[in-house]
C-alpha atoms as a PDB file:
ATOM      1  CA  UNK A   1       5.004  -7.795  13.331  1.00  0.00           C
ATOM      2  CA  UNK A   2       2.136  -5.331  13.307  1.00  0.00           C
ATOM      3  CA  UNK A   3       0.782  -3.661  16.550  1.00  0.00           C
ATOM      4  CA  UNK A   4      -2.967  -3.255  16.697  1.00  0.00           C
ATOM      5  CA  UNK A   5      -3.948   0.301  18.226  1.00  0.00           C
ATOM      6  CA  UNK A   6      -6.558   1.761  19.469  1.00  0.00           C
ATOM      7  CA  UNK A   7      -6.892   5.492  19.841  1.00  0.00           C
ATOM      8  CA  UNK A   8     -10.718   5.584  20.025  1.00  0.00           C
ATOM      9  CA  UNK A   9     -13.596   2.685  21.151  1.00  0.00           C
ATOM     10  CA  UNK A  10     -13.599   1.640  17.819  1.00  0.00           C
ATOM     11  CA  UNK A  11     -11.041   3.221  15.385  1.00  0.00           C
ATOM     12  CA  UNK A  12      -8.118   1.191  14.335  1.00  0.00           C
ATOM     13  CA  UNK A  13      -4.842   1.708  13.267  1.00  0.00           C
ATOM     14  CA  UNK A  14      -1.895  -1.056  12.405  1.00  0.00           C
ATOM     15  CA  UNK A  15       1.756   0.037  13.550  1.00  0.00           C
ATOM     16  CA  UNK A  16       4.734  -1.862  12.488  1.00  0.00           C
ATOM     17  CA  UNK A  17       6.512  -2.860  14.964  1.00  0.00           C
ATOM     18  CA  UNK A  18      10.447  -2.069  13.462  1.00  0.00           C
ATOM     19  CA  UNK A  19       8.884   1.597  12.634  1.00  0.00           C
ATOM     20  CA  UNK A  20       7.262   2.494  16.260  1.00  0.00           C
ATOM     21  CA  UNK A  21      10.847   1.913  17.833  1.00  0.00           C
ATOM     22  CA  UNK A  22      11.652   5.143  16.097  1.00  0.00           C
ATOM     23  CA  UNK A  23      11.338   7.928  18.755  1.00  0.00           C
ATOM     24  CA  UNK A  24      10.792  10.579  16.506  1.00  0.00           C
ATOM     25  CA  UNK A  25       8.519   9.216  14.143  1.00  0.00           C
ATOM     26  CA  UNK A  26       4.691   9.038  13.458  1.00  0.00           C
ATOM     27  CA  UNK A  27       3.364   6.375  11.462  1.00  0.00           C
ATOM     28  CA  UNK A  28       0.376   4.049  10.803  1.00  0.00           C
ATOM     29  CA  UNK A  29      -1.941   2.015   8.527  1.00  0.00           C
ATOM     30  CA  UNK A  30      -5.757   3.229   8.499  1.00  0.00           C
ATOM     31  CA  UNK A  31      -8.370   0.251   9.030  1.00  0.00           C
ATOM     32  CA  UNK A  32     -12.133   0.077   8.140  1.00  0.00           C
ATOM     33  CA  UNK A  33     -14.350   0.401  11.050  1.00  0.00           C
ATOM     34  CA  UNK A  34     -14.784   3.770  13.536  1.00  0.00           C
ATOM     35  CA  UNK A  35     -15.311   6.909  10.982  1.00  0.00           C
ATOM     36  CA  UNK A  36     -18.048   9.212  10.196  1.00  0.00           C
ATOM     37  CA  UNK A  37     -18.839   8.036   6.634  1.00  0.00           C
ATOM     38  CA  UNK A  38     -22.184   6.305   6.149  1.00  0.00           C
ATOM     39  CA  UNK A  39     -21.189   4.715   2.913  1.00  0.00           C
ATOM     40  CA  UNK A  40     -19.570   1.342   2.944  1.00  0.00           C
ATOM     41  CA  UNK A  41     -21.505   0.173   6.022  1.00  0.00           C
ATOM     42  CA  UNK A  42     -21.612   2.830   8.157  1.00  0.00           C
ATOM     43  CA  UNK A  43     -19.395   4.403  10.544  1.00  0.00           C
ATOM     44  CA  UNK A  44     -16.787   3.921   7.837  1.00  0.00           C
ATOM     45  CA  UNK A  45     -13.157   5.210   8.329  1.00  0.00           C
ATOM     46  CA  UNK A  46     -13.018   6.050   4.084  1.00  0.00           C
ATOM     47  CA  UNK A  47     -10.467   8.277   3.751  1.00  0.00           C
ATOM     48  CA  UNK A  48     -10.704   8.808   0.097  1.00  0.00           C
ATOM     49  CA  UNK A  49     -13.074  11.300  -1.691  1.00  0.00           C
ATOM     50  CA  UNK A  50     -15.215   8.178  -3.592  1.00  0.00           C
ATOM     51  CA  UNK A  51     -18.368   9.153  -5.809  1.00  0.00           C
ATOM     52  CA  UNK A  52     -20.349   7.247  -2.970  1.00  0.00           C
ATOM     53  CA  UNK A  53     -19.076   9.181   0.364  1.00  0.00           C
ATOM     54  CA  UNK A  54     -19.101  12.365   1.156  1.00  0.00           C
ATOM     55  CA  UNK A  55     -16.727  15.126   0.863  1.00  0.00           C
ATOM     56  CA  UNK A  56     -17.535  16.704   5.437  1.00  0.00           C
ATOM     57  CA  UNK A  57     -17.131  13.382   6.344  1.00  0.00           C
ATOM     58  CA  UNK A  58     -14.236  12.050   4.406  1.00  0.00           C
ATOM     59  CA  UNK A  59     -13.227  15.641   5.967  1.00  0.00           C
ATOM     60  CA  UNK A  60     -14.125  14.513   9.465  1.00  0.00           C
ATOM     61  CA  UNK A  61     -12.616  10.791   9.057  1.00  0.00           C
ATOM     62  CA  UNK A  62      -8.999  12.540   7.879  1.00  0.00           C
ATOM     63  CA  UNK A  63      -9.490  14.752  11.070  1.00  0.00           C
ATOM     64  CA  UNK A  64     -10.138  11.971  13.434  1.00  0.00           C
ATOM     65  CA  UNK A  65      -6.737   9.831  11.624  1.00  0.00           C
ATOM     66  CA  UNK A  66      -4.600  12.815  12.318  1.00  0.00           C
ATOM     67  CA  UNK A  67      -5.921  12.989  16.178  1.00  0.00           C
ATOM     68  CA  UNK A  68      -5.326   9.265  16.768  1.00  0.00           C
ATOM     69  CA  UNK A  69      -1.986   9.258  15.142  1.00  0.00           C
ATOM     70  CA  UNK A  70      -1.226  12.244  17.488  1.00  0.00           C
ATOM     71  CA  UNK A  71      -0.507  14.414  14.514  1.00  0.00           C
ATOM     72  CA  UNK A  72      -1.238  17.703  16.084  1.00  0.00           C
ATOM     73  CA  UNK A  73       0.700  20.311  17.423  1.00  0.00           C
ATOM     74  CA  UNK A  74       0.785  22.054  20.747  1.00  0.00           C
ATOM     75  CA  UNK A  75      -2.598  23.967  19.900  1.00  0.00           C
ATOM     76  CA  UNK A  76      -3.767  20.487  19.002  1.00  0.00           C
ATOM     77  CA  UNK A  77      -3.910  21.916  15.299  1.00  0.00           C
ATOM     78  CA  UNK A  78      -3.747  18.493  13.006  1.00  0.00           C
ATOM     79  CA  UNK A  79      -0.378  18.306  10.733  1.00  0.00           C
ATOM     80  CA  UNK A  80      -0.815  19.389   6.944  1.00  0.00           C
ATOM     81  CA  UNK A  81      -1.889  16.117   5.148  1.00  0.00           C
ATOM     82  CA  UNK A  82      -0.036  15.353   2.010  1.00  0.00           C
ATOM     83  CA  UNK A  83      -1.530  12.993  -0.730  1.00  0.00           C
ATOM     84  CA  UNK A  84      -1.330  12.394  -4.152  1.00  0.00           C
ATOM     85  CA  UNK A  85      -3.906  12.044  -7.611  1.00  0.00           C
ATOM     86  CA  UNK A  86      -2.800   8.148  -7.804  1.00  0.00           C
ATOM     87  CA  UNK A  87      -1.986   7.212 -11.463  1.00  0.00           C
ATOM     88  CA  UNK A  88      -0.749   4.150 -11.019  1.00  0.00           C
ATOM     89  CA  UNK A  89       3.378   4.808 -11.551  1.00  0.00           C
ATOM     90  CA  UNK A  90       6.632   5.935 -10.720  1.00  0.00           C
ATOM     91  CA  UNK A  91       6.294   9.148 -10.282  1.00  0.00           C
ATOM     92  CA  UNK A  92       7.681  10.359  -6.596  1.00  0.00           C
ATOM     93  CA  UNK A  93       7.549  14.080  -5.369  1.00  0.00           C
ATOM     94  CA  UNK A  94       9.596  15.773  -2.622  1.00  0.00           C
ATOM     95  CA  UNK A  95       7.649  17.821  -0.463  1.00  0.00           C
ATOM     96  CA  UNK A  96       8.909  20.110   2.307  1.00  0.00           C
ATOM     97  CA  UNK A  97       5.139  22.164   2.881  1.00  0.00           C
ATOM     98  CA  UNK A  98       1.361  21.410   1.788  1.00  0.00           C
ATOM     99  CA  UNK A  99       1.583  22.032  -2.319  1.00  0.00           C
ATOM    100  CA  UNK A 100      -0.656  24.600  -3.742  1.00  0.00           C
ATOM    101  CA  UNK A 101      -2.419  22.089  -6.156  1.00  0.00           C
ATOM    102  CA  UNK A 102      -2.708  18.278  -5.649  1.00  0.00           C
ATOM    103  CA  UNK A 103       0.391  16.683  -6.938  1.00  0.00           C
ATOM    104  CA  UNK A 104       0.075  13.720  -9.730  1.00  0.00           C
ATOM    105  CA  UNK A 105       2.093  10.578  -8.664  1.00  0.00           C
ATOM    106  CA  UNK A 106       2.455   7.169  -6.624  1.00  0.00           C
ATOM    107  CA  UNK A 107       5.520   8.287  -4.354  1.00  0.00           C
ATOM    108  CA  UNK A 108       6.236  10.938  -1.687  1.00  0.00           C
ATOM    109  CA  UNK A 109       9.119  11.976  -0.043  1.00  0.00           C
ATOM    110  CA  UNK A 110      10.085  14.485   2.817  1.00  0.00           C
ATOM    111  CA  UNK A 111      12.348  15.689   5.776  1.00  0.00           C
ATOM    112  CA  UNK A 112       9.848  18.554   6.689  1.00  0.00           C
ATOM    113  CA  UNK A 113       8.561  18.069  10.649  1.00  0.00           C
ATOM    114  CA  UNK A 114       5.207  18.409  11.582  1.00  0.00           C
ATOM    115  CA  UNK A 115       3.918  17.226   7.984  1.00  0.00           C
ATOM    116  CA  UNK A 116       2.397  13.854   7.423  1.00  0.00           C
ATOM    117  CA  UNK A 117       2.661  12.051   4.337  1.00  0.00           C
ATOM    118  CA  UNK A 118       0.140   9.572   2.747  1.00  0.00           C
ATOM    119  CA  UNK A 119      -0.690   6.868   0.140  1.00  0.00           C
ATOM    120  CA  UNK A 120      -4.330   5.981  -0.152  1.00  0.00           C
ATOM    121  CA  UNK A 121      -5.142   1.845  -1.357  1.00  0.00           C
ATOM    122  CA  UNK A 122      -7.928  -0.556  -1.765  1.00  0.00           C
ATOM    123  CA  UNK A 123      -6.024  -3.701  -2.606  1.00  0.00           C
ATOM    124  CA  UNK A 124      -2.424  -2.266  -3.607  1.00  0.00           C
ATOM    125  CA  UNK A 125       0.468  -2.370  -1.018  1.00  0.00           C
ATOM    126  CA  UNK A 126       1.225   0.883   0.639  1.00  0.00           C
ATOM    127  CA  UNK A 127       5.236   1.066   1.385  1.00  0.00           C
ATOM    128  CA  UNK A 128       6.446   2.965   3.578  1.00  0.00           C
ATOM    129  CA  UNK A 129      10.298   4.359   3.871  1.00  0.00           C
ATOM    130  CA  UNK A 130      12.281   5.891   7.219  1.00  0.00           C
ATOM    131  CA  UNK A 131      15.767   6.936   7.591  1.00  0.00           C
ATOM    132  CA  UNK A 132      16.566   7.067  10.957  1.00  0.00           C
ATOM    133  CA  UNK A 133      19.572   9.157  10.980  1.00  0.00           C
ATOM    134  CA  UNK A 134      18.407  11.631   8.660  1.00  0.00           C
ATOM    135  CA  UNK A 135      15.460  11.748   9.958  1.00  0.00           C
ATOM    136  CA  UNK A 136      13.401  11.352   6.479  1.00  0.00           C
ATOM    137  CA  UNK A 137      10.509   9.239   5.724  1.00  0.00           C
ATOM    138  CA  UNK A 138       8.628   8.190   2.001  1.00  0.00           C
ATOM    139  CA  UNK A 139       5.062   6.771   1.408  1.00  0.00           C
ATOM    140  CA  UNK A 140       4.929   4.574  -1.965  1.00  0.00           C
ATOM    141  CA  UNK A 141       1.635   3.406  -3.229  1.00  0.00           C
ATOM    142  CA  UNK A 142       2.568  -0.175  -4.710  1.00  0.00           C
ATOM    143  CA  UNK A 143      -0.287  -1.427  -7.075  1.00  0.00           C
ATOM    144  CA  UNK A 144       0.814  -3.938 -10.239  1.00  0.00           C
ATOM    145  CA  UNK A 145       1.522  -1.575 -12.358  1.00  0.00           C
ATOM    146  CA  UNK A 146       3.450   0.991  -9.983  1.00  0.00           C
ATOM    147  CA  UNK A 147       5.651  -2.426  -8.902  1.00  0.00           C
ATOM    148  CA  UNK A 148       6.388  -3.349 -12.853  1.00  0.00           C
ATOM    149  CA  UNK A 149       7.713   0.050 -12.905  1.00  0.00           C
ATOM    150  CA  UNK A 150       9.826  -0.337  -9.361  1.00  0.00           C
ATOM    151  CA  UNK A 151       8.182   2.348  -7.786  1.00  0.00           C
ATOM    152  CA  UNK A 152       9.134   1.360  -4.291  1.00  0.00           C
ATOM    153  CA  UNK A 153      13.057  -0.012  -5.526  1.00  0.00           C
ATOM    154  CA  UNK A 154      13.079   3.727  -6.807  1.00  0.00           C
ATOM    155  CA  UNK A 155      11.836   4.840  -3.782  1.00  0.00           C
ATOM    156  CA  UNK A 156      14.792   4.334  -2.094  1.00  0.00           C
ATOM    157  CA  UNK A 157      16.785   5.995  -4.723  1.00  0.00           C
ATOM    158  CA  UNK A 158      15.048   8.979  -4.622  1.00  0.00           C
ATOM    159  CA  UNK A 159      15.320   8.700  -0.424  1.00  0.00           C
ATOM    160  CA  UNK A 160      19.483   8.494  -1.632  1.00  0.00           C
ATOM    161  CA  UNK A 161      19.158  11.495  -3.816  1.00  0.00           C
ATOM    162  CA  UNK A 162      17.192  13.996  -2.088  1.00  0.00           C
ATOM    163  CA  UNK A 163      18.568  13.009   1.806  1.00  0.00           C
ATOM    164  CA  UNK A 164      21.712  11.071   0.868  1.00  0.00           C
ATOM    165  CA  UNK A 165      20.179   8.130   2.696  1.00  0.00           C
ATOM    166  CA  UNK A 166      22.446   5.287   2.916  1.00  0.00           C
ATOM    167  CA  UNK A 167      20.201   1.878   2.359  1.00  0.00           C
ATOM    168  CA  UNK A 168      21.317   0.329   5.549  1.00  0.00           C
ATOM    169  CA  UNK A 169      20.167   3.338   7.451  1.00  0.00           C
ATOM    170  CA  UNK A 170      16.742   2.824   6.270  1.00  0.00           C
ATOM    171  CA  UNK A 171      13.497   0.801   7.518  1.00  0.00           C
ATOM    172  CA  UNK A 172      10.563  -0.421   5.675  1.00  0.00           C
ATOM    173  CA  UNK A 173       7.081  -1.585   6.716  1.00  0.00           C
ATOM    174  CA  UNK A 174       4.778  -3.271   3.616  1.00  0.00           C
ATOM    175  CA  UNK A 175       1.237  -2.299   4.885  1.00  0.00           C
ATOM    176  CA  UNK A 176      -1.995  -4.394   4.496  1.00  0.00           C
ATOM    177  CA  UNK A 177      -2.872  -5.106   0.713  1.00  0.00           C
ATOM    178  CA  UNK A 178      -4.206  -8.149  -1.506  1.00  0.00           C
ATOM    179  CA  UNK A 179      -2.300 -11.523  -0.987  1.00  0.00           C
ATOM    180  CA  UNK A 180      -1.246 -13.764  -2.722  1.00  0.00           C
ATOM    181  CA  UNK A 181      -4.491 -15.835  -2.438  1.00  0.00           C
ATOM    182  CA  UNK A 182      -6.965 -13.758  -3.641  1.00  0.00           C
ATOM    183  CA  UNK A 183      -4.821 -11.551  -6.462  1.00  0.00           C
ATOM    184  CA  UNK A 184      -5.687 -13.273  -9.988  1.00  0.00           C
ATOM    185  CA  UNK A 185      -4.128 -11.424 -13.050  1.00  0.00           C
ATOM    186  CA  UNK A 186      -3.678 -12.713 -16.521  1.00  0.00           C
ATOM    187  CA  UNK A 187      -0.576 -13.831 -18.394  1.00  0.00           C
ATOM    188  CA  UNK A 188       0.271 -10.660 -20.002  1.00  0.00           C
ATOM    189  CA  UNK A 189       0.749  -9.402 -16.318  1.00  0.00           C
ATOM    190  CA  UNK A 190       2.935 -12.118 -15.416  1.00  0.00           C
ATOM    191  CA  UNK A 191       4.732 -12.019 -18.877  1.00  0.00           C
ATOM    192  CA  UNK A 192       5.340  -8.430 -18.459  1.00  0.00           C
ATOM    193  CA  UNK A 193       7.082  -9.262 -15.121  1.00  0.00           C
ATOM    194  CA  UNK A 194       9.098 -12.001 -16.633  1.00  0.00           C
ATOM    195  CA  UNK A 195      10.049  -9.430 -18.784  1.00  0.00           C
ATOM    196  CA  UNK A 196      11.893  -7.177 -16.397  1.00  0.00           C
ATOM    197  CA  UNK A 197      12.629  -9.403 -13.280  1.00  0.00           C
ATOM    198  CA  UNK A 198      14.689 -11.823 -13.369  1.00  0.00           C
ATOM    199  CA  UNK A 199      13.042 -13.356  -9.965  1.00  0.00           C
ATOM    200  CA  UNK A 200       9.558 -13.163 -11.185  1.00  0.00           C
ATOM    201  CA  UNK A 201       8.976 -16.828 -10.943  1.00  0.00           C
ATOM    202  CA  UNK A 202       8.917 -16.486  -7.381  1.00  0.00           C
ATOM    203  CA  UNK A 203       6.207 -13.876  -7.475  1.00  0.00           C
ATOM    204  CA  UNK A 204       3.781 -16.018  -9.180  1.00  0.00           C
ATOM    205  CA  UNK A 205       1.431 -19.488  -9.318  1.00  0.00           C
ATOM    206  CA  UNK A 206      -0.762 -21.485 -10.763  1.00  0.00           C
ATOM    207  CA  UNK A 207      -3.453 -23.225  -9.604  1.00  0.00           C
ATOM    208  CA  UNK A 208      -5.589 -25.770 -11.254  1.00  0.00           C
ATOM    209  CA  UNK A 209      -9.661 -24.766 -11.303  1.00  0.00           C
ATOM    210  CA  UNK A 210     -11.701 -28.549 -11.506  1.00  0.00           C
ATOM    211  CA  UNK A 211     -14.186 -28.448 -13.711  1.00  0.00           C
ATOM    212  CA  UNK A 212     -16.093 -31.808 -14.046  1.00  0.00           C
ATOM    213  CA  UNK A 213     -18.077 -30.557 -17.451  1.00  0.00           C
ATOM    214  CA  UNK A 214     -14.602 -29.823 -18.599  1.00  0.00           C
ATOM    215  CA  UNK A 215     -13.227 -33.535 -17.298  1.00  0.00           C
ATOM    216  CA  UNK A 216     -16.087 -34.831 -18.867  1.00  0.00           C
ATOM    217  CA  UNK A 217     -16.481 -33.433 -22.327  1.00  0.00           C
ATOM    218  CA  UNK A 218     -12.653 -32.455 -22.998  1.00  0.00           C
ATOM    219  CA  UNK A 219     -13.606 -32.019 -26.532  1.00  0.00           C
ATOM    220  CA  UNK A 220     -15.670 -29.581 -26.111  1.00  0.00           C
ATOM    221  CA  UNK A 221     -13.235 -26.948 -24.953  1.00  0.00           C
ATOM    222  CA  UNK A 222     -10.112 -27.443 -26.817  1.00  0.00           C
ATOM    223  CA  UNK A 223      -8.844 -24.268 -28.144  1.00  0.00           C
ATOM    224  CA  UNK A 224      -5.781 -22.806 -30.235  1.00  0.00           C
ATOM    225  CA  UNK A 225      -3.582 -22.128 -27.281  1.00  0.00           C
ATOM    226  CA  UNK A 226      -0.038 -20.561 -28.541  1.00  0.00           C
ATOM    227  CA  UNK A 227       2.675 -23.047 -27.145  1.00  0.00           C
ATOM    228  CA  UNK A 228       3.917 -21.873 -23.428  1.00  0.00           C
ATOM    229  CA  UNK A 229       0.561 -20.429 -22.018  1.00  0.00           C
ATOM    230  CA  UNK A 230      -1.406 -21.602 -19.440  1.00  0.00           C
ATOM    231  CA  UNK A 231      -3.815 -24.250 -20.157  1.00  0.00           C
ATOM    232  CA  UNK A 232      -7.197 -23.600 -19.602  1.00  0.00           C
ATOM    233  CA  UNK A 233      -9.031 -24.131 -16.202  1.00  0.00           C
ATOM    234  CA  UNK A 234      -5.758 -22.695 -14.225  1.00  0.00           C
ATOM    235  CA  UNK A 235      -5.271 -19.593 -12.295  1.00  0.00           C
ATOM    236  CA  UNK A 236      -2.733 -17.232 -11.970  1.00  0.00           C
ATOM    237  CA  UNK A 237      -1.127 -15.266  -8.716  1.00  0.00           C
ATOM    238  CA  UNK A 238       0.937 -12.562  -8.270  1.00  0.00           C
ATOM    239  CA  UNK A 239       2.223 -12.167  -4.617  1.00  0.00           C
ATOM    240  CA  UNK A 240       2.881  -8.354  -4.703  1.00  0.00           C
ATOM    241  CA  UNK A 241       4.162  -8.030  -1.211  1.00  0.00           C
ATOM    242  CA  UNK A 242       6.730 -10.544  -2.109  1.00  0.00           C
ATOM    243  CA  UNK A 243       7.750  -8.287  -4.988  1.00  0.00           C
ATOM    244  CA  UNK A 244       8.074  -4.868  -3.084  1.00  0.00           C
ATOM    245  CA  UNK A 245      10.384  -7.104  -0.673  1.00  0.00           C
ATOM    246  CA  UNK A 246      12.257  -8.200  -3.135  1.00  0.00           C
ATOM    247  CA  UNK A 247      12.381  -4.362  -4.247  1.00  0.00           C
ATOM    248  CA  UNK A 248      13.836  -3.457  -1.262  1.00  0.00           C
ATOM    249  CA  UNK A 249      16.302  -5.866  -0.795  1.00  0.00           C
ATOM    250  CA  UNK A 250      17.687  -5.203  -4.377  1.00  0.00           C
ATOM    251  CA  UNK A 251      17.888  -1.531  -3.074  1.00  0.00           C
ATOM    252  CA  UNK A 252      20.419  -2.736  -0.583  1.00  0.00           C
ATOM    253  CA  UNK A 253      17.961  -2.989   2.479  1.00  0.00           C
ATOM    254  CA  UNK A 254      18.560  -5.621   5.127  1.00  0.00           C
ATOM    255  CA  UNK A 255      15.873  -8.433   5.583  1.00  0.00           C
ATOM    256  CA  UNK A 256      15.853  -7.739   8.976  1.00  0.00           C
ATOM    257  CA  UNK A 257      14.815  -4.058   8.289  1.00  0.00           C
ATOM    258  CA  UNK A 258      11.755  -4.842   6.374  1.00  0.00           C
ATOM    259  CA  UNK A 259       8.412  -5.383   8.012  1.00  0.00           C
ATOM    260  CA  UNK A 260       5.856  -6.973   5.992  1.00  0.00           C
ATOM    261  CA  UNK A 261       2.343  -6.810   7.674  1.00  0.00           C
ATOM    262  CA  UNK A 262       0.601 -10.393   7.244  1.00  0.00           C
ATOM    263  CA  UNK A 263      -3.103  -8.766   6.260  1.00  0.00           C
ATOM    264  CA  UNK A 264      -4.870  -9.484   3.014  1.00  0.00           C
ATOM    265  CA  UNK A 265      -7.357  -6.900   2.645  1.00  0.00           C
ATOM    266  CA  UNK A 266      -9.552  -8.773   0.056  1.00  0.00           C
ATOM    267  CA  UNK A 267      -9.938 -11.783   2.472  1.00  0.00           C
ATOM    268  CA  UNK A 268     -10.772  -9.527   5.605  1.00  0.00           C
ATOM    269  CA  UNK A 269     -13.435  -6.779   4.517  1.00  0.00           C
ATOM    270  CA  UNK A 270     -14.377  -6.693   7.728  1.00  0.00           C
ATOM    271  CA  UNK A 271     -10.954  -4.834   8.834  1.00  0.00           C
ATOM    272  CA  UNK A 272     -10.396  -3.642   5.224  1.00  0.00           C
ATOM    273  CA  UNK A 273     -11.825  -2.033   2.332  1.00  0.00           C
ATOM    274  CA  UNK A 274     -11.030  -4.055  -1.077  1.00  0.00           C
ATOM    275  CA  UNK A 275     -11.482  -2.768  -4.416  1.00  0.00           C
ATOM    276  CA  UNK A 276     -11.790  -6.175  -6.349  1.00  0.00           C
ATOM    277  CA  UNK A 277     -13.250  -8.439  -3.354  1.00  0.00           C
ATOM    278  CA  UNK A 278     -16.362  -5.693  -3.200  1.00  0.00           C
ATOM    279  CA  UNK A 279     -16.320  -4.826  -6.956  1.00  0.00           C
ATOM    280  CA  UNK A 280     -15.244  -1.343  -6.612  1.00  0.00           C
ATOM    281  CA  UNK A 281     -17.892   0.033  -4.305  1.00  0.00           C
ATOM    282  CA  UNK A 282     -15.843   0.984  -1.781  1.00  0.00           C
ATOM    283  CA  UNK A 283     -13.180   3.404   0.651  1.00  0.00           C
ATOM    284  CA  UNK A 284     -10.153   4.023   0.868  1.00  0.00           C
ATOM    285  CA  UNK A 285      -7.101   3.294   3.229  1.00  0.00           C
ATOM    286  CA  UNK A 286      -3.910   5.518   4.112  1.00  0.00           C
ATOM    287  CA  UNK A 287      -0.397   4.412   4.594  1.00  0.00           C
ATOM    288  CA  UNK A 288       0.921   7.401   6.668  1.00  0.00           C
ATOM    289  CA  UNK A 289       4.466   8.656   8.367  1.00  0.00           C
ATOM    290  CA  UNK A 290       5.175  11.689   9.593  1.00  0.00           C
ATOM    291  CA  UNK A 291       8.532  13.185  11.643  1.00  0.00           C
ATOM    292  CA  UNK A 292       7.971  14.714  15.185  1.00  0.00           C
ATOM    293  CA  UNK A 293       9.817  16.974  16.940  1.00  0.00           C
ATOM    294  CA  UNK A 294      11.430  14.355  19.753  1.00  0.00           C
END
């Protein structure tokens, strides 16, 4: 379950439910609407520096997430932001302060107070990780690639290695991303899954396109198809929040412990920005999490 808030009139931020029972912790999922950017729409809440927006008021919209998260201290000075140069992998840092130069990655992890944590996404899943007696936290940004590398399984084994967290210690929310419905990929995706999961039939389906020229004139599109692929006129789905869960639950997490919020951001643009449902021209979301003092 996913807890709509509202710190301003009009900006939003998802909470998962599992995740705000944690006392000490600071955590949410940025939404569209309610920033300073003009791009996008206007009064966008783009959070990532885009060749469309600019760089004060993706500045200002940062500034106004940290003040509705209530990451600020008793000066009501905002929290050092932590993000990453995304490459699409499994690359996961440890931070314990702001690093001099931005780090190169998909994966953050920390026990540091007072220092918030964040994945940015357009489409791809942001994860997020808490261990609730050690009091650490991770932020995982889950696209296709990332996931065919495990980046959120090894996630939680770089949560065991730097905090000796203990799997059934730990929570996990899945964050607002492209469903099922809308996320097409071709069969050298889903072969490459096949490849290294041994549930990846779950993770994907087919649908059949109708196509009366096609039902008509059959002839006319006959091709060499190697035996096994898809025939033409079908589609093919990856269900990427499915596959993070299954992740998780490989990493020894409990079902009950992981929260998977029921958003698809390419179906709701108005709540979300989506790389492939607006052809690239777009913001940029955060997953954050952050440890308090209390």
């Amino acid at each position: 379950m996913a807890t709509p808030h509202r710190s301003t009139e009009k900006l939003r931020l998802l909470r998962a439910d599992a995740l705000s029972r944690v006392g000490w912790l600071i955590h949410g999922f940025s939404t569209r609407g309610g920033g300073a950017s003009d791009a996008y729409g206007g009064h966008a809440l783009n959070l990532g520096y885009t060749k469309h927006d600019t760089h004060a008021a993706v500045d200002e919209n940062r500034a106004l997430l940290l003040r509705s998260l209530g990451a600020v201290n008793g000066e009501g000075k905002p929290w050092p932001l932590v993000r990453l140069r995304q490459v699409h992998s499994d690359i996961i840092h440890r931070v314990d302060h702001p690093p001099e130069q931005l780090l190169t990655g998909d994966g953050l992890v920390t026990d540091t107070p007072h220092l918030l944590i964040a994945v940015q996404t357009a489409d791809c899943l942001p994860v997020l990780l808490v261990d609730r007696k050690r009091r650490a936290v991770g932020a995982f940004h889950a696209g296709w690639r990332g996931t065919l590398a495990r980046i959120v399984e090894k996630g939680v084994g770089a949560m065991r290695l730097h905090f000796g967290s203990e799997p059934g210690d730990l929570r996990a929310a899945i964050g607002p991303g492209i469903a099922a419905c809308c996320y097409a990929v071709g069969e050298e995706v889903r072969d490459r899954f096949h490849a290294q999961f041994a549930y990846a039939g779950d993770l994907f389906r087919e649908v059949s396109e109708s196509d009366p020229v096609r039902e008509k004139y059959p002839l006319l599109f006959m091709t060499a198809r190697a035996p096994g692929h898809s025939e033409a006129g079908r589609t093919i789905y990856l269900d990427l929040r499915e596959a993070s869960r299954r992740q998780l639950l490989a990493a020894g997490l409990r079902p009950a412990d992981i929260t998977a919020l029921d958003f698809c951001t390419a179906c709701h643009t108005d709540l979300f920005f989506s790389h492939r449902a607006e052809k690239g021209v777009t913001g940029r979301q955060m997953g954050v999490v952050g440890i308090s003092d209390f």
